[in-house]
PDB file of N, CA and C in Angstrom:
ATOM      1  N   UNK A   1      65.589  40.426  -0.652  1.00  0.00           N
ATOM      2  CA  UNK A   1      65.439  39.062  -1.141  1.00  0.00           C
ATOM      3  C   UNK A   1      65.418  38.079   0.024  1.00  0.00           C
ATOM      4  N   UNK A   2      66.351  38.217   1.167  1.00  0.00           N
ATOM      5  CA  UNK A   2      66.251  37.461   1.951  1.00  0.00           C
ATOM      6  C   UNK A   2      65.147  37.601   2.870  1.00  0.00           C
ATOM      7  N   UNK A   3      64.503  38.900   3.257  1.00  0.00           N
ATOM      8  CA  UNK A   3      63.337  38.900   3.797  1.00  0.00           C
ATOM      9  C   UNK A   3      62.118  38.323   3.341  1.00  0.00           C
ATOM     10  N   UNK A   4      62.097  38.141   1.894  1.00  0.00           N
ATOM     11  CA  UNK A   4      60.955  37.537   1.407  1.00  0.00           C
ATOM     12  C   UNK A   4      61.129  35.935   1.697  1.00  0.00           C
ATOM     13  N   UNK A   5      62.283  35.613   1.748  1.00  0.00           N
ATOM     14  CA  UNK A   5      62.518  34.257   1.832  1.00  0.00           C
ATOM     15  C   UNK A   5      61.943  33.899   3.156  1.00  0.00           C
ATOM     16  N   UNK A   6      62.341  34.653   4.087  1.00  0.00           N
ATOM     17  CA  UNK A   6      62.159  34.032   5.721  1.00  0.00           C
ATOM     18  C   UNK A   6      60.757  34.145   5.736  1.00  0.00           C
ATOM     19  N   UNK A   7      60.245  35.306   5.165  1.00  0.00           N
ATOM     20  CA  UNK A   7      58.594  35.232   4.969  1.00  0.00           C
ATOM     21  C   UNK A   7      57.903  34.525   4.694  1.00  0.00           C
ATOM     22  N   UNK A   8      58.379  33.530   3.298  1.00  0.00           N
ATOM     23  CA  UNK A   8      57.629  32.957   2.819  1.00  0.00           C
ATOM     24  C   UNK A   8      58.192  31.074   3.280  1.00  0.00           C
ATOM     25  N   UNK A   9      59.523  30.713   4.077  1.00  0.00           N
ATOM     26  CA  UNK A   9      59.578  30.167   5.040  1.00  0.00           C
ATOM     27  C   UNK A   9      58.729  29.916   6.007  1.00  0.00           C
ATOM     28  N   UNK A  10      58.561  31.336   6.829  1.00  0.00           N
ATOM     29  CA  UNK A  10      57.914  31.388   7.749  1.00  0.00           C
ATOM     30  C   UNK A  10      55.977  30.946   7.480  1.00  0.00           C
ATOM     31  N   UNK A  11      55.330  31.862   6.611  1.00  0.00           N
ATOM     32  CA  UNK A  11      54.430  31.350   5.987  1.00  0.00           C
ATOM     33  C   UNK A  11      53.752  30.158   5.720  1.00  0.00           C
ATOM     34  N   UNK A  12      54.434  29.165   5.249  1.00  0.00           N
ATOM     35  CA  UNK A  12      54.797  27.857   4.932  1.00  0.00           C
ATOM     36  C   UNK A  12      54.744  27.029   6.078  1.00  0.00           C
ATOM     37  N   UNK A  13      55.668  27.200   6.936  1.00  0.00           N
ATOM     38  CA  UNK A  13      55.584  26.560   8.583  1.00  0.00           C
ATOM     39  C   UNK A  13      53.620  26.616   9.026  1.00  0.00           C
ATOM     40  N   UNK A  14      54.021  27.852   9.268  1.00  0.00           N
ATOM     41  CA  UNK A  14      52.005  28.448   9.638  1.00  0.00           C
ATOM     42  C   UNK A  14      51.312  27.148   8.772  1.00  0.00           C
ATOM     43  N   UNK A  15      51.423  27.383   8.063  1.00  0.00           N
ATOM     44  CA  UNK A  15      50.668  26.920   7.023  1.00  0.00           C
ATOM     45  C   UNK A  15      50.036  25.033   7.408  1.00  0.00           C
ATOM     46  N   UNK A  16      51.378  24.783   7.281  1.00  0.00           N
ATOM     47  CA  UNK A  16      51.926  23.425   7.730  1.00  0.00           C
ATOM     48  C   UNK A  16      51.729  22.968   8.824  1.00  0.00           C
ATOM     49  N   UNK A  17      52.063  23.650  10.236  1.00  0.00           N
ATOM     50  CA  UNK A  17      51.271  23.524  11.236  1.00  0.00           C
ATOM     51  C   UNK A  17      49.821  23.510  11.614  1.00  0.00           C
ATOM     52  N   UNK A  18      49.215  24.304  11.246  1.00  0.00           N
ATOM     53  CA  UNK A  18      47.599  24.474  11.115  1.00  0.00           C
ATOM     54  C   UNK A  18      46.733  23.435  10.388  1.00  0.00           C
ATOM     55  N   UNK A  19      47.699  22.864   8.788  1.00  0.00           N
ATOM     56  CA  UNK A  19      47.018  21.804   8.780  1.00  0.00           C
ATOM     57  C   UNK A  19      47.077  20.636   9.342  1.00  0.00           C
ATOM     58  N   UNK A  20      48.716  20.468   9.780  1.00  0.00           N
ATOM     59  CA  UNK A  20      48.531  19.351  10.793  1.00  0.00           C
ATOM     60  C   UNK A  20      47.842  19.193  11.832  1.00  0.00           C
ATOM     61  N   UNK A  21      47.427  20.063  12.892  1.00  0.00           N
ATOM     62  CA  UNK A  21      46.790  20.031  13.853  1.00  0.00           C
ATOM     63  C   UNK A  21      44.978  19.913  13.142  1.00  0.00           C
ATOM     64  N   UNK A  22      45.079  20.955  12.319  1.00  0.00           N
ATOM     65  CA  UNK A  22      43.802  19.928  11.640  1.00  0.00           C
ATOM     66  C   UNK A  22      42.822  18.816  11.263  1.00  0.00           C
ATOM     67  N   UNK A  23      44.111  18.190  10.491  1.00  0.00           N
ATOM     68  CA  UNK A  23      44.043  17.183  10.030  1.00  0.00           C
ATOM     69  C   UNK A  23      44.205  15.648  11.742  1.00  0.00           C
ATOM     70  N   UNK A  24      45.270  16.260  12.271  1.00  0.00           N
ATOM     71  CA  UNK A  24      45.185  15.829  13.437  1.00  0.00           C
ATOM     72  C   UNK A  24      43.747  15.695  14.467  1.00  0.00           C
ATOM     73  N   UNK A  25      42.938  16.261  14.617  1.00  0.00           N
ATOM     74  CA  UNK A  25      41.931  16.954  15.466  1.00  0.00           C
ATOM     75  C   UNK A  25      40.917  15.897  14.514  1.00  0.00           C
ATOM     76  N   UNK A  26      40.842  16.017  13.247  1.00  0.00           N
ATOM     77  CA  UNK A  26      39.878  15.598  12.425  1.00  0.00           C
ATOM     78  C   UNK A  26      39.552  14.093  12.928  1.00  0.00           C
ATOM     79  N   UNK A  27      41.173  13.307  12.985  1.00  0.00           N
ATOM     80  CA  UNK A  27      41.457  12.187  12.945  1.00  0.00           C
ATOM     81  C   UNK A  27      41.478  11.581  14.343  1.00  0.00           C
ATOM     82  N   UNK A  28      41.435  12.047  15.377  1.00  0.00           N
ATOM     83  CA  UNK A  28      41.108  11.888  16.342  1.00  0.00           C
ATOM     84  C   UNK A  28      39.728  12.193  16.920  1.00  0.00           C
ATOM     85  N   UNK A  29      39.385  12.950  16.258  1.00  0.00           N
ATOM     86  CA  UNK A  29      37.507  13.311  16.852  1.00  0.00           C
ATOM     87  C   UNK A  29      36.671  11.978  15.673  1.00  0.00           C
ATOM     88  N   UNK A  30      36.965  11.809  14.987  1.00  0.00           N
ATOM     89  CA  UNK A  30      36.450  10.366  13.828  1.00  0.00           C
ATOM     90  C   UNK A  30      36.624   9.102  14.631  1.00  0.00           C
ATOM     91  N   UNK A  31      37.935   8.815  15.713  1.00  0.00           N
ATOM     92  CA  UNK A  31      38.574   7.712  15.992  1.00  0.00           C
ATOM     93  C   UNK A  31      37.678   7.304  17.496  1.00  0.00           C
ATOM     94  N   UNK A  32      37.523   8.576  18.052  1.00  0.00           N
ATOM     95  CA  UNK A  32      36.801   8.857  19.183  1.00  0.00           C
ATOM     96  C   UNK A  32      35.205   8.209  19.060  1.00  0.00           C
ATOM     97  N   UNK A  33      34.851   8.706  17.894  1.00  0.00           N
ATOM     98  CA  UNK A  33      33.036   8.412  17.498  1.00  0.00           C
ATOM     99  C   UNK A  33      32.857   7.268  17.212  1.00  0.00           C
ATOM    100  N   UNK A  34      33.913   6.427  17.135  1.00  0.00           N
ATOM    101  CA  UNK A  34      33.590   5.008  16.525  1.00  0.00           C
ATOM    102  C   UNK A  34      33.338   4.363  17.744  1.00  0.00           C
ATOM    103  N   UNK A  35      31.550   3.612  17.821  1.00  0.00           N
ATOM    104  CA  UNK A  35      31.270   3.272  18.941  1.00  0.00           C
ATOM    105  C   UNK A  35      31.966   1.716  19.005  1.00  0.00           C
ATOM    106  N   UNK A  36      32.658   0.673  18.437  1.00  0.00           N
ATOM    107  CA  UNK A  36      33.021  -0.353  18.612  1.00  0.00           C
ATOM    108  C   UNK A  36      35.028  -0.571  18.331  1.00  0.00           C
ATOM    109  N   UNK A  37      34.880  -1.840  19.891  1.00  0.00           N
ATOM    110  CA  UNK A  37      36.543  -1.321  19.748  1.00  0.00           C
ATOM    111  C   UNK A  37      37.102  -2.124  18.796  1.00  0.00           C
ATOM    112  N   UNK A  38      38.569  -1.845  18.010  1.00  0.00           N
ATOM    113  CA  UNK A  38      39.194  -2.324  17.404  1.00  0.00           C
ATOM    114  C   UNK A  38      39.896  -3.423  17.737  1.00  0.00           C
ATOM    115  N   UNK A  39      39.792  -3.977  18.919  1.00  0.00           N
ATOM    116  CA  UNK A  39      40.328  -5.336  19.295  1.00  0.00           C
ATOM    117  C   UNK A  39      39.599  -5.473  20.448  1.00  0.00           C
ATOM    118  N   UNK A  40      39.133  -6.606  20.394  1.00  0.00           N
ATOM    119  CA  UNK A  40      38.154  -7.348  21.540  1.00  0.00           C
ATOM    120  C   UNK A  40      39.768  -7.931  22.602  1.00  0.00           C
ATOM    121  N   UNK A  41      39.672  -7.712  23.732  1.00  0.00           N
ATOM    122  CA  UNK A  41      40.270  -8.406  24.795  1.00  0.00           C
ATOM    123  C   UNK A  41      39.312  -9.464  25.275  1.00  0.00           C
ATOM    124  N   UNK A  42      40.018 -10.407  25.533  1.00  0.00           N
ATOM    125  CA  UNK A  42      39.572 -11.724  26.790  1.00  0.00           C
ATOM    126  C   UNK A  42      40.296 -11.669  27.342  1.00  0.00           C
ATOM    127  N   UNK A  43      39.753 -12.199  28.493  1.00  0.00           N
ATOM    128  CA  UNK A  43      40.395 -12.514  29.426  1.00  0.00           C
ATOM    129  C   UNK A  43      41.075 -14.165  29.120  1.00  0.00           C
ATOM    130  N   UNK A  44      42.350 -14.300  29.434  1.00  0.00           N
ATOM    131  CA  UNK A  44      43.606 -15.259  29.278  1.00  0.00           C
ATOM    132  C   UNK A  44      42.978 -16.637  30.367  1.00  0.00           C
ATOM    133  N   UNK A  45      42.802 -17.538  30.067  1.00  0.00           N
ATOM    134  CA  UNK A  45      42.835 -18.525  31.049  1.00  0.00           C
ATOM    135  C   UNK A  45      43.696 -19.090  32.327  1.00  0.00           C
ATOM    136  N   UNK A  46      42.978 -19.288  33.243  1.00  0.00           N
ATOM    137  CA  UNK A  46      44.190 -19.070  34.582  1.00  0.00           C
ATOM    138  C   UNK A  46      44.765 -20.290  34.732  1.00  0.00           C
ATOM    139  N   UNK A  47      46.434 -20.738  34.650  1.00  0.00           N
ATOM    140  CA  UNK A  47      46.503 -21.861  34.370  1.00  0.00           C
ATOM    141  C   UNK A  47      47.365 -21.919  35.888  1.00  0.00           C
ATOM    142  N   UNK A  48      46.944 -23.229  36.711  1.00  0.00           N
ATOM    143  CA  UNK A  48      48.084 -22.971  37.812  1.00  0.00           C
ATOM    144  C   UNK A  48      49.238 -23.388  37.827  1.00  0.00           C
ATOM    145  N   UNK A  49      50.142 -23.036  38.429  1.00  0.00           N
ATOM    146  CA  UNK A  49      51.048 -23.180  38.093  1.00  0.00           C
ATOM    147  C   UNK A  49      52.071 -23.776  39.871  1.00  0.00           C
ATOM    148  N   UNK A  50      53.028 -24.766  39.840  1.00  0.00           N
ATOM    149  CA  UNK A  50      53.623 -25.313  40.698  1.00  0.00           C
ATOM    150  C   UNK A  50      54.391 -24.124  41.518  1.00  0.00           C
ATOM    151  N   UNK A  51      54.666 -24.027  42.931  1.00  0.00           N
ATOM    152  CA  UNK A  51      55.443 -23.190  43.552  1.00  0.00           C
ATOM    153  C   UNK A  51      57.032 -23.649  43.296  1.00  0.00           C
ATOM    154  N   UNK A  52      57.641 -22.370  43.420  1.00  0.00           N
ATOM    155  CA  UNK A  52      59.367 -22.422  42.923  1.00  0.00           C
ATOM    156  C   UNK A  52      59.711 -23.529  44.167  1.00  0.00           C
ATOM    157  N   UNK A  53      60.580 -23.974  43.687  1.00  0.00           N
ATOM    158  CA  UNK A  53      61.422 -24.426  44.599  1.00  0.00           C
ATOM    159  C   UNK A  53      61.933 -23.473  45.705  1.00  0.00           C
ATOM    160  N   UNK A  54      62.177 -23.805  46.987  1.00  0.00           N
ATOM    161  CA  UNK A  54      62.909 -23.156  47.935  1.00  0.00           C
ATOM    162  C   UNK A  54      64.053 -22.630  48.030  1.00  0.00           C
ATOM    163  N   UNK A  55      64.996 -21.587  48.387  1.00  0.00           N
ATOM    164  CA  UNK A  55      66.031 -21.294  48.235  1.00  0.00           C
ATOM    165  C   UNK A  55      67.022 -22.318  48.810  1.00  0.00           C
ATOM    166  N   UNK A  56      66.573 -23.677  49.431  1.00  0.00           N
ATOM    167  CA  UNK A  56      67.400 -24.029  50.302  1.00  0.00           C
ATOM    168  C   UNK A  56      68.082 -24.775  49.511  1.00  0.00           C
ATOM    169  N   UNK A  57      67.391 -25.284  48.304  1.00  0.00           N
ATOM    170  CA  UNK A  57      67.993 -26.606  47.190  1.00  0.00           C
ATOM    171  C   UNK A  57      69.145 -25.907  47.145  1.00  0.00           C
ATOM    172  N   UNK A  58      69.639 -24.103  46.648  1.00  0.00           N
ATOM    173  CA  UNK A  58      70.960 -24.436  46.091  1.00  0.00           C
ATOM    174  C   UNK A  58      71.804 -24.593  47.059  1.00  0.00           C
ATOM    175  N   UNK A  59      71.917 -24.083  48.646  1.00  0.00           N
ATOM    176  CA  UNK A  59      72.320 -24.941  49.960  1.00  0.00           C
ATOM    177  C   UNK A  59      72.769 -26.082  50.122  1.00  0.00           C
ATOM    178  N   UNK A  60      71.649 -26.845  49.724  1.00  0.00           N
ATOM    179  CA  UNK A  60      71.766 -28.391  49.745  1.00  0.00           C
ATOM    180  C   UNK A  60      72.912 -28.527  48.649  1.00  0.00           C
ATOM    181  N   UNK A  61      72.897 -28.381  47.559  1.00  0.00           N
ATOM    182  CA  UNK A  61      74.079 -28.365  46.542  1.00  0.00           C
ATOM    183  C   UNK A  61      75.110 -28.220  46.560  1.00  0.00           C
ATOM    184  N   UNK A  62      75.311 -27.072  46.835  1.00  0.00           N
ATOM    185  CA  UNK A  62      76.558 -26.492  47.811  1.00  0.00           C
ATOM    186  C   UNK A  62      77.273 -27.520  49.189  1.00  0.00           C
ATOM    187  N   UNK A  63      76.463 -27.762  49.924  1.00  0.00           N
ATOM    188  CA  UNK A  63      76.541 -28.040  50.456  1.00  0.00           C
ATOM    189  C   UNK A  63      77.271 -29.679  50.746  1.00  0.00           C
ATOM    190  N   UNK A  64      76.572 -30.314  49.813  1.00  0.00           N
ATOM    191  CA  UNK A  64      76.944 -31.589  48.829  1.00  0.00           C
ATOM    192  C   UNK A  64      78.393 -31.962  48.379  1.00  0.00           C
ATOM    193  N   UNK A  65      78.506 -30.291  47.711  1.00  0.00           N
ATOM    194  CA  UNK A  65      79.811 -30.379  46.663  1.00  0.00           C
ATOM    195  C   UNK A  65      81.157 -28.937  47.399  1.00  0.00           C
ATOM    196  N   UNK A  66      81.458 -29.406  48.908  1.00  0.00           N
ATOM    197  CA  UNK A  66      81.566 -28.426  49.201  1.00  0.00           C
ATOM    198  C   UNK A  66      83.032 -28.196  48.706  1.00  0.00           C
ATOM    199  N   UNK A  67      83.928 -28.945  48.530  1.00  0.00           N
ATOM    200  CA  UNK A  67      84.894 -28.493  48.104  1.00  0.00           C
ATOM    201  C   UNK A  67      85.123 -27.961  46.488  1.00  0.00           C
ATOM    202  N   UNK A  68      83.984 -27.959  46.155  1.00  0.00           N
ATOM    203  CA  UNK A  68      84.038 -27.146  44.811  1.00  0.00           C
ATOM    204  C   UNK A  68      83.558 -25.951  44.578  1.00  0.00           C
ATOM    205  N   UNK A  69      84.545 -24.828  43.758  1.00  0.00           N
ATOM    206  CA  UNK A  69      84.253 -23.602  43.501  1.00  0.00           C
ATOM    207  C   UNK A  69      83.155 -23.556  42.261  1.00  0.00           C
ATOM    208  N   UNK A  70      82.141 -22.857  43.199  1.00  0.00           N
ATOM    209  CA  UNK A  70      80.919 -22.632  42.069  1.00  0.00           C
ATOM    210  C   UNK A  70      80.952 -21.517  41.472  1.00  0.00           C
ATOM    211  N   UNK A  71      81.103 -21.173  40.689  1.00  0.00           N
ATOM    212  CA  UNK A  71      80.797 -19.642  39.775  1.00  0.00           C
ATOM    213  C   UNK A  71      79.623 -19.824  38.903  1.00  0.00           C
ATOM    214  N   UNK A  72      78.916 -18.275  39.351  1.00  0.00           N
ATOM    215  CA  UNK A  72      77.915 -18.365  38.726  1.00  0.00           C
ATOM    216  C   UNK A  72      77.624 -16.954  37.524  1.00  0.00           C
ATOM    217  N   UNK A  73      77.842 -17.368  36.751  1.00  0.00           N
ATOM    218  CA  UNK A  73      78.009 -15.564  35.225  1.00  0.00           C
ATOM    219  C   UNK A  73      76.105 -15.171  35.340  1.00  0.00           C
ATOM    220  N   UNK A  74      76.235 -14.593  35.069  1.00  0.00           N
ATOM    221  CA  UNK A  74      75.218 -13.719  34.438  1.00  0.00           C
ATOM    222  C   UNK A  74      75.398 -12.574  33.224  1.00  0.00           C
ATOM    223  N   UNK A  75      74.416 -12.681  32.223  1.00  0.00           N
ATOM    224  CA  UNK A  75      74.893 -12.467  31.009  1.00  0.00           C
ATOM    225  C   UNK A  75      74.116 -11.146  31.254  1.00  0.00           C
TER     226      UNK A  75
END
């Protein structure tokens, strides 16, 4: 009894596998043939943008406020 079980377990798997890869293969060789793409890209407009500030501002700050303890967290 239990051999028929693992058999027909086993069976079942086969089974199951083969059509997935099937069905898989199907769905990818269909996805492949489609000559137009599913989302058009553009290209993003180049917007310019101002240079960072220098590292020296937080210096200057510091520098400013020197007798005060700065702590800085990061979350």
């Amino acid at each position: 009894m239990m051999q028929l079980r693992r058999r027909t377990l086993g069976t079942l798997l086969v089974v199951a596998l083969l059509t997935g890869a099937g069905l898989g293969a199907y769905g990818a060789s269909s996805f492949a043939q489609s000559g137009a793409p599913l989302v058009r890209l553009e290209q993003p407009p180049i917007i310019p943008v101002a240079a960072p500030e220098s590292s020296s501002t937080f210096r200057q700050v510091a520098a400013a406020v020197a007798p005060v303890v700065i702590n800085i967290n990061t979350v």
